[in-house]
Protein backbone atom coordinates (compact mmCIF):
# COMPACT_ATOMS: atom_id res chain seq x y z
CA UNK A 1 15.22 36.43 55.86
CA UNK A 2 11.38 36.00 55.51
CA UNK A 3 9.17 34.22 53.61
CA UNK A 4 6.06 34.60 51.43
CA UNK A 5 3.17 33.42 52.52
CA UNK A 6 0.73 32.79 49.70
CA UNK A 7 -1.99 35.48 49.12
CA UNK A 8 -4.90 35.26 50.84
CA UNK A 9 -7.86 33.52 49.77
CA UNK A 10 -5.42 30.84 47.67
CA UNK A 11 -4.66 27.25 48.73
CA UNK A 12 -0.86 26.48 49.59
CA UNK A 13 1.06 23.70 47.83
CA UNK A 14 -1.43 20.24 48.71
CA UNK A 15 0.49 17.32 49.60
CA UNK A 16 0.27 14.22 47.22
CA UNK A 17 -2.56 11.85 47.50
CA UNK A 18 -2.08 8.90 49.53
CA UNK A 19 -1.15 5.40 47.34
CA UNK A 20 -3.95 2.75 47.55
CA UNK A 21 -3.61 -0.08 50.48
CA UNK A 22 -2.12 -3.38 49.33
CA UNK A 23 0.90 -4.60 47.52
CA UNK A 24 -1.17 -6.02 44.24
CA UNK A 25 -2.19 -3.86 40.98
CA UNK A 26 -5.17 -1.77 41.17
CA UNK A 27 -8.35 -3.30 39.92
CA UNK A 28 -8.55 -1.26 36.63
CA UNK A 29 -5.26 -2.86 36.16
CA UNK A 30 -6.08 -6.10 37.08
CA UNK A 31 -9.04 -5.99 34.43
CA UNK A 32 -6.44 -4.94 31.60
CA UNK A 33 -4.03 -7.75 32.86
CA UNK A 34 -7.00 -10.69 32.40
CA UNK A 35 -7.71 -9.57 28.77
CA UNK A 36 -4.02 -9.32 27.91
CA UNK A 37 -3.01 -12.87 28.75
CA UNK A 38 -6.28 -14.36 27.27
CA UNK A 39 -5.42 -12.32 24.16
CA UNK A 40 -1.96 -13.85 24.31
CA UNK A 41 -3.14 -17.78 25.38
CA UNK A 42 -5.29 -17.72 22.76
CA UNK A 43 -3.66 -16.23 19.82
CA UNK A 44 -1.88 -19.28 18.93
CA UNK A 45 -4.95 -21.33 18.89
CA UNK A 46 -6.79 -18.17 16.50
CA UNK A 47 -3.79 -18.62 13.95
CA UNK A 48 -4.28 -22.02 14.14
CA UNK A 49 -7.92 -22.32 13.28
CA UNK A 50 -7.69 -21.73 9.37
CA UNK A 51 -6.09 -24.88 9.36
CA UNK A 52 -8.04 -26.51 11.51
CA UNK A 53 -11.41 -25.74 9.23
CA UNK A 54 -9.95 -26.98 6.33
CA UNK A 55 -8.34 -30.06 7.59
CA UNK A 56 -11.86 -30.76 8.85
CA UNK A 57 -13.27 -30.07 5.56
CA UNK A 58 -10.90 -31.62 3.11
CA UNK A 59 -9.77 -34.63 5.21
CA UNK A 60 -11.84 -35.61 8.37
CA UNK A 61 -15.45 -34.88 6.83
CA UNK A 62 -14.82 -36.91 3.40
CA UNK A 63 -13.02 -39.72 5.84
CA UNK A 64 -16.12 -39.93 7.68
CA UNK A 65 -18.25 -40.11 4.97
CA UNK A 66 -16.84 -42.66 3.32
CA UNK A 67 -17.05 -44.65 6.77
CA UNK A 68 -20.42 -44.34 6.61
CA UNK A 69 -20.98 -45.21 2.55
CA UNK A 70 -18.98 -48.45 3.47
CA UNK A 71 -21.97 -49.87 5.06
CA UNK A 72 -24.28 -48.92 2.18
CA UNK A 73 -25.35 -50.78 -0.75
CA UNK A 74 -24.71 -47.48 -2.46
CA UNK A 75 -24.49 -48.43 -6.46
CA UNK A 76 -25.36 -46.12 -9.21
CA UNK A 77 -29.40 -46.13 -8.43
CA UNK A 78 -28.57 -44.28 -5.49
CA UNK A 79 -25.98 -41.61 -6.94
CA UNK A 80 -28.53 -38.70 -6.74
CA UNK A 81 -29.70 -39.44 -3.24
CA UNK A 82 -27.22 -41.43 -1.91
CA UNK A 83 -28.72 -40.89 1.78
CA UNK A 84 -31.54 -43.34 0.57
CA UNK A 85 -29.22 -46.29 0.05
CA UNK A 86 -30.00 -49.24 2.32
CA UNK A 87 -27.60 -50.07 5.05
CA UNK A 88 -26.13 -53.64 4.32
CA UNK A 89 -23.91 -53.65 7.45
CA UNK A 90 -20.45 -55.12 7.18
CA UNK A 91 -21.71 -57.22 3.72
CA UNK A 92 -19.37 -54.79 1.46
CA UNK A 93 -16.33 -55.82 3.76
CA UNK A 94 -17.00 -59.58 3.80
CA UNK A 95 -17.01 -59.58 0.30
CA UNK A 96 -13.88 -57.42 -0.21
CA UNK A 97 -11.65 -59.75 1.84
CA UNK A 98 -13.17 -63.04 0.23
CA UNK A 99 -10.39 -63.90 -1.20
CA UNK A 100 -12.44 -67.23 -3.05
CA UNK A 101 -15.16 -64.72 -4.81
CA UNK A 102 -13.83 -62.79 -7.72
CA UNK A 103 -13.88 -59.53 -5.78
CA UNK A 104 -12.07 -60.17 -3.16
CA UNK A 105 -9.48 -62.65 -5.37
CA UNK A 106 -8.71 -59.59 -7.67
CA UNK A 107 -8.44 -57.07 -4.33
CA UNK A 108 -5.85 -59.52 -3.15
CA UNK A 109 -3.81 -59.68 -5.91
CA UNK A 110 -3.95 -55.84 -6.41
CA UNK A 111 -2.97 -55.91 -2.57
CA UNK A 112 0.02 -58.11 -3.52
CA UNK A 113 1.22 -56.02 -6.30
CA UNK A 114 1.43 -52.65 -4.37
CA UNK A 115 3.25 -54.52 -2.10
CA UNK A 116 5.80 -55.50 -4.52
CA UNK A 117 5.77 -51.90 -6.04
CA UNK A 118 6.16 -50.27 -2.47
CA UNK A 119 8.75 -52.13 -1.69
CA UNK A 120 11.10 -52.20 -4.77
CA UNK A 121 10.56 -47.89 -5.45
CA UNK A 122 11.17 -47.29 -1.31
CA UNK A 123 13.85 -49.50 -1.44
CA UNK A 124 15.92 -48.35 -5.01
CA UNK A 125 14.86 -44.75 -4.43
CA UNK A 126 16.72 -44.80 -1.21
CA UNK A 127 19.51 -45.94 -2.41
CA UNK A 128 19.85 -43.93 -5.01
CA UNK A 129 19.03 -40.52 -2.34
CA UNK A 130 21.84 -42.57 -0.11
CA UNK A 131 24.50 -42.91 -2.51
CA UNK A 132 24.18 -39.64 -3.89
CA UNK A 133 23.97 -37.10 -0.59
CA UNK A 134 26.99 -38.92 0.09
CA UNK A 135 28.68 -38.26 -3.20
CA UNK A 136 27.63 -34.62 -3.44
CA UNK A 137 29.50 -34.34 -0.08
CA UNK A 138 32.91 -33.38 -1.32
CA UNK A 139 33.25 -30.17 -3.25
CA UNK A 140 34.65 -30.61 -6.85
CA UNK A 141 33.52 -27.90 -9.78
CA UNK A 142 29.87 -28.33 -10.95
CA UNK A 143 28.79 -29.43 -7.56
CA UNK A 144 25.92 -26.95 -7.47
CA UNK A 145 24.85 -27.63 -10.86
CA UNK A 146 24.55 -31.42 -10.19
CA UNK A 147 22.52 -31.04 -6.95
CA UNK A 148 19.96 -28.82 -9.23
CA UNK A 149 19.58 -31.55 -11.61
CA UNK A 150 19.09 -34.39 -9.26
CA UNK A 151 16.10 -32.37 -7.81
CA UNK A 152 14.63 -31.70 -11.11
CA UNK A 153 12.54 -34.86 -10.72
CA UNK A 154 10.95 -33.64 -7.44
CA UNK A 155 10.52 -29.95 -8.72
CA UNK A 156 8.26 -31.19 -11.78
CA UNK A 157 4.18 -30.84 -11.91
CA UNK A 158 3.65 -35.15 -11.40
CA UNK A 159 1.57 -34.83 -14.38
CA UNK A 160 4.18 -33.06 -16.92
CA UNK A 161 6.38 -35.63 -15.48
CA UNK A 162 4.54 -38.59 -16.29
CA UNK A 163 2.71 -37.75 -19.27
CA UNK A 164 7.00 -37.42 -20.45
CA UNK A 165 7.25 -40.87 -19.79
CA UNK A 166 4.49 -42.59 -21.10
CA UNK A 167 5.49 -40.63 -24.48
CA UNK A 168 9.49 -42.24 -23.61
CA UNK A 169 7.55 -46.01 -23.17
CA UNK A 170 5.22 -45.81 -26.24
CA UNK A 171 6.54 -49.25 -28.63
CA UNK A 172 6.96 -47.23 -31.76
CA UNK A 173 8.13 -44.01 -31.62
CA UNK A 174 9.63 -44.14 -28.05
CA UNK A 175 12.76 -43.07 -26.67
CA UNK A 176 13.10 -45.86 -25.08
CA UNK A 177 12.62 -48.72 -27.27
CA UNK A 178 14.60 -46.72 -29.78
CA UNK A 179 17.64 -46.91 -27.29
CA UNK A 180 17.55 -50.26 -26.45
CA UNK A 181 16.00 -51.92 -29.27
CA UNK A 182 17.55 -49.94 -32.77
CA UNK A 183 20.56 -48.12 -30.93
CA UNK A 184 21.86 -50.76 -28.67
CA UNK A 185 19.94 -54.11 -30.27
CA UNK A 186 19.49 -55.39 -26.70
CA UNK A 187 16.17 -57.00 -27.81
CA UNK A 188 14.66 -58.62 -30.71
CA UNK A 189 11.26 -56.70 -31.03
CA UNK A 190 10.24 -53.34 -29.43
CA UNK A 191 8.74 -54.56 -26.16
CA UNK A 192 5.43 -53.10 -24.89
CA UNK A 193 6.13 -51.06 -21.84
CA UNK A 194 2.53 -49.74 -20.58
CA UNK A 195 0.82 -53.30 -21.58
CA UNK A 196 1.76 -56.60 -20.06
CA UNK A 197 3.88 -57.70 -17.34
CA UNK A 198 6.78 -55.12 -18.37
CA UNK A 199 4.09 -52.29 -16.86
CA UNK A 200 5.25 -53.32 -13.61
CA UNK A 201 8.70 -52.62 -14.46
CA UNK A 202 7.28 -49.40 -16.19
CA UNK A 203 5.30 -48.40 -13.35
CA UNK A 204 8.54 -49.08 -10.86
CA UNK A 205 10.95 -46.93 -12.58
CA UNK A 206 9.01 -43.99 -12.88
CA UNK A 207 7.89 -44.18 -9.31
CA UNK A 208 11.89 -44.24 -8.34
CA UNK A 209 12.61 -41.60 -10.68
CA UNK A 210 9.68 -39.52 -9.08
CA UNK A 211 10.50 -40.17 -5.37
CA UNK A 212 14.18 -40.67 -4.99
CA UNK A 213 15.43 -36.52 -4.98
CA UNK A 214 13.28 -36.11 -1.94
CA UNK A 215 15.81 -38.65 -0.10
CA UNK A 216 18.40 -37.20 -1.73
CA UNK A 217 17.38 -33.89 -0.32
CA UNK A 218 16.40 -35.07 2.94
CA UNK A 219 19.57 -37.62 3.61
CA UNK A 220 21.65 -34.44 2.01
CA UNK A 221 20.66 -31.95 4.83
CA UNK A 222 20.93 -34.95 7.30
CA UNK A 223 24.43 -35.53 6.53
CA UNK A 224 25.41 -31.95 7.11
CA UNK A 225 25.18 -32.83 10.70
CA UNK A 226 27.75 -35.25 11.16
CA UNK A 227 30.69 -33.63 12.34
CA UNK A 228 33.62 -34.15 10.27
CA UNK A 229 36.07 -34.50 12.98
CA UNK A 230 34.81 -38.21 12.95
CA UNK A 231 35.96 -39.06 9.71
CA UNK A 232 38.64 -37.34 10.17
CA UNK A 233 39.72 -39.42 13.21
CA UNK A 234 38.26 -42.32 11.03
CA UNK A 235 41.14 -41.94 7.98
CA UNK A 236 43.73 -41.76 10.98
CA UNK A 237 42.77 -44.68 12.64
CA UNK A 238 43.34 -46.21 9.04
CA UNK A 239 39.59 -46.65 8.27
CA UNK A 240 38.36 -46.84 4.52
CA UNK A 241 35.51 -45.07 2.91
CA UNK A 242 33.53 -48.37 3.03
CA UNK A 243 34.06 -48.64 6.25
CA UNK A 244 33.49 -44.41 7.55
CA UNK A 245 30.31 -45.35 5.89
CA UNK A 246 29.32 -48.42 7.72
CA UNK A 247 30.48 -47.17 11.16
CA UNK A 248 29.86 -43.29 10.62
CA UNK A 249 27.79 -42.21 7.90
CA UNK A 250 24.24 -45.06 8.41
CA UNK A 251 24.62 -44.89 11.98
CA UNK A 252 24.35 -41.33 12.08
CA UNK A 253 21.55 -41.07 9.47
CA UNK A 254 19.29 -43.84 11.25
CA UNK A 255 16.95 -41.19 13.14
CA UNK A 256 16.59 -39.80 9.75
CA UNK A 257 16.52 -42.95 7.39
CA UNK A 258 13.55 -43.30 10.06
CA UNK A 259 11.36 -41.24 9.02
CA UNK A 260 12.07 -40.66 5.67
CA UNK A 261 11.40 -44.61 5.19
CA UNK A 262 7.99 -43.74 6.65
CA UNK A 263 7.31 -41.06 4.55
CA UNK A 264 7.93 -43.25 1.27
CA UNK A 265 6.56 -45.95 2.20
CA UNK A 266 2.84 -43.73 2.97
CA UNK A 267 3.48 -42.28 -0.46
CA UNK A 268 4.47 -44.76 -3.01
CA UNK A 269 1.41 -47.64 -1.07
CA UNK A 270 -0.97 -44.67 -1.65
CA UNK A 271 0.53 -43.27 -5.17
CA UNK A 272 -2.54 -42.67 -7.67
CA UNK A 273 -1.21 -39.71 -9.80
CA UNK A 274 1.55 -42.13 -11.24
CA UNK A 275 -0.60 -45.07 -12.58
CA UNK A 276 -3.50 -43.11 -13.15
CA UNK A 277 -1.69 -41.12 -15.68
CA UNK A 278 0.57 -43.67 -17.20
CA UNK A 279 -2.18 -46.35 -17.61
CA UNK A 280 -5.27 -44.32 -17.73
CA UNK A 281 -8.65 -45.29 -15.99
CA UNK A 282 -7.50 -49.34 -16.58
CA UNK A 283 -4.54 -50.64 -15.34
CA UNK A 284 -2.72 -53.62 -17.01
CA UNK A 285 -3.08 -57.10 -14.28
CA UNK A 286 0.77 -56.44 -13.32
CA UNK A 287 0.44 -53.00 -12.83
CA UNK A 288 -2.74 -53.05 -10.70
CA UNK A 289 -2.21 -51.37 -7.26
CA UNK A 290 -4.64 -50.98 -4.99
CA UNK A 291 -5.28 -47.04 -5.68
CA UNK A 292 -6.74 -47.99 -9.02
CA UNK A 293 -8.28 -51.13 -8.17
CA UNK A 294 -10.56 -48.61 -5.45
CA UNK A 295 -11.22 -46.14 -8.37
CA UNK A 296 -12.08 -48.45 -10.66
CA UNK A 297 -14.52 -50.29 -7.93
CA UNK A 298 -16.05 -46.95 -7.66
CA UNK A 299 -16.05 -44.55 -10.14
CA UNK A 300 -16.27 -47.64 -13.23
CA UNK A 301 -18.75 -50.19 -11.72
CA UNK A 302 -20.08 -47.57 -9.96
CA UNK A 303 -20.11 -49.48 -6.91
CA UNK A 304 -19.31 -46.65 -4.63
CA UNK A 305 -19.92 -48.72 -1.69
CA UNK A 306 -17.70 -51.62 -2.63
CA UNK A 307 -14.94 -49.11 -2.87
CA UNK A 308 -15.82 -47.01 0.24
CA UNK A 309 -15.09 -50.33 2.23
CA UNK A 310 -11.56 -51.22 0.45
CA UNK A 311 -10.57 -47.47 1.35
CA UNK A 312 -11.66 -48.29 4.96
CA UNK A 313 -9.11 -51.36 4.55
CA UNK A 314 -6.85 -49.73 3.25
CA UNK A 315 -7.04 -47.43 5.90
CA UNK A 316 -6.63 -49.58 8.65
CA UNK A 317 -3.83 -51.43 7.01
CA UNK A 318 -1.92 -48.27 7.20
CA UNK A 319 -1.99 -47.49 10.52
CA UNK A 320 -1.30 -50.89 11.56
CA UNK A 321 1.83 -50.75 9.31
CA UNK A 322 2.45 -47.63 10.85
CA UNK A 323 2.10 -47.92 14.55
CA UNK A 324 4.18 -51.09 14.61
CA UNK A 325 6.50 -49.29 12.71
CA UNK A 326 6.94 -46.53 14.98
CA UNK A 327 6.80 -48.72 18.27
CA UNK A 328 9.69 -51.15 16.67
CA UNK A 329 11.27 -47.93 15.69
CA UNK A 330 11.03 -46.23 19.06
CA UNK A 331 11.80 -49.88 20.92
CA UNK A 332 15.02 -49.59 18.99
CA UNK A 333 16.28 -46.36 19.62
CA UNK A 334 15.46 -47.09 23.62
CA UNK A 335 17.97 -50.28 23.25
CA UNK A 336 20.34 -47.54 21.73
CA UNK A 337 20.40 -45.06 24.48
């Protein structure tokens, strides 16, 4: 048998070039590889930046500012050039928490008063998000309807929501009154219920009434989690529904109850949107929180400074409420485990 050799003057078959030395990429390779991972390391942060800007621009920057207007003497001279104010130093803050001059006597009260506000909506709004995640638990007919209406209250614009009620409180003409005064006769005169001390009452309900479906939708989720094997074992053991939820149901919803206390309690201390638009620019005495005590400090006397420096205290309140809450919180849940 022979073979063929390849013509002559053409090149045979040439044998495969040699692999580079070493057991690493090559360097164009390694120059792809760099970009690549910096393009992946720092996507995150490049979505993240849109945020950033704006939380810098709507929060931080008008935080800081108002810092810095809480050391002027910035009244209404200075509204057009408010850079020109004079610094006063701490003066605004000594006379904000002078509790025996008139503006620090009326900041205390108005202190006092969102205290008792905070603490009654937080506290009946729970309860009412409690008592009803727990009751939507079993299935029955209409279930789905029910949870739809509870979270009509949360759903609604706060100002269509409001503006309702202060047409349900009006004295003549009101739902309200009408009920209790010419349907059920529970009072002798139509009380006023956005004047006097019954705004507080006013002001409390309609804060509940705004707040308590978002506990009802949070503590509803929460109790989805609970395995029901427990009650279960619970009604075997001869255990009543009092007691599933004493032993069961609250311990299993602290981490949640938690937060959601938190959450509430940063709302309804801050709230503005509800006074604001059930009282207008002047709150009644008993209905005076500490939202609309600040805008009337600032944007009625005109005393921008004055109110700059109650923010700042109100401020600081918070996050001392706050971190203790959180380190009592987390000292609790460490005694737990």
């Amino acid at each position: 048998m022979t073979t063929l050799s390849p013509p002559p003057g053409t090149a045979g078959p040439t044998a495969p070039e040699a692999a580079p030395a070493g057991n690493g990429p090559s360097l164009p390779r390694r120059r792809r590889i760099l970009p690549d991972r910096l393009r992946r390391a720092g996507l995150p942060y490049l979505l993240l930046l849109p945020a950033l800007v704006l939380e810098i621009l709507i929060h931080l920057a008008p935080m800081v500012v108002g810092v810095v207007m809480s050391f002027k003497e910035l009244t209404q001279q200075y509204i057009r050039d408010w850079g020109a104010a004079p610094w006063i130093g701490a003066d605004n803050f000594r006379i904000a928490v002078d509790v025996n001059a008139p503006v620090g006597e009326a900041l205390l009260h108005s202190f006092l008063v969102t205290c008792a506000f905070t603490v009654l909506a937080v506290s009946f709004a729970w309860l009412l998000g409690v008592t009803a995640a727990i009751l939507m638990q079993e299935s029955f007919r209409g279930r789905g309807v029910l949870r739809a209406l509870f979270l009509t209250p949360y759903a609604l614009p706060v100002y269509t929501a409001v503006i309702t009620w202060s047409f349900l409180l009006q004295r003549d003409g009101g739902m309200v009154n009408h009920v209790i005064h010419d349907q059920l006769g529970l009072t002798d005169t139509e009380p006023f219920w956005l004047i006097g001390d019954n705004s507080f009452v006013a002001l409390v309900v309609v804060a509940v009434w705004r707040t308590w479906p978002f506990a009802f939708l949070i503590l509803m989720a929460a109790l989805q989690n609970i395995p029901k094997e427990l009650y279960e074992a619970a009604q075997v053991d001869g255990a009543g529904i009092w007691q599933q939820i004493r032993r069961i149901t609250l311990p299993s919803l602290s981490p949640v109850n938690q937060v959601l206390v938190l959450v509430l309690f940063l709302w309804t201390f801050n709230d503005f949107n509800v006074p604001y638009i059930l009282f207008g620019k002047s709150a009644p005495e008993a209905a005076d929180l500490v939202s609309i005590h600040i805008y009337q400090s600032s944007f009625v006397t005109w005393d921008f400074g004055s109110g700059s420096a109650m923010s700042v205290l109100l401020l600081l309140f918070l996050l001392v409420v706050t971190g203790c809450y959180l380190l009592a919180t987390g000292a609790g849940r460490k005694r737990d485990v």
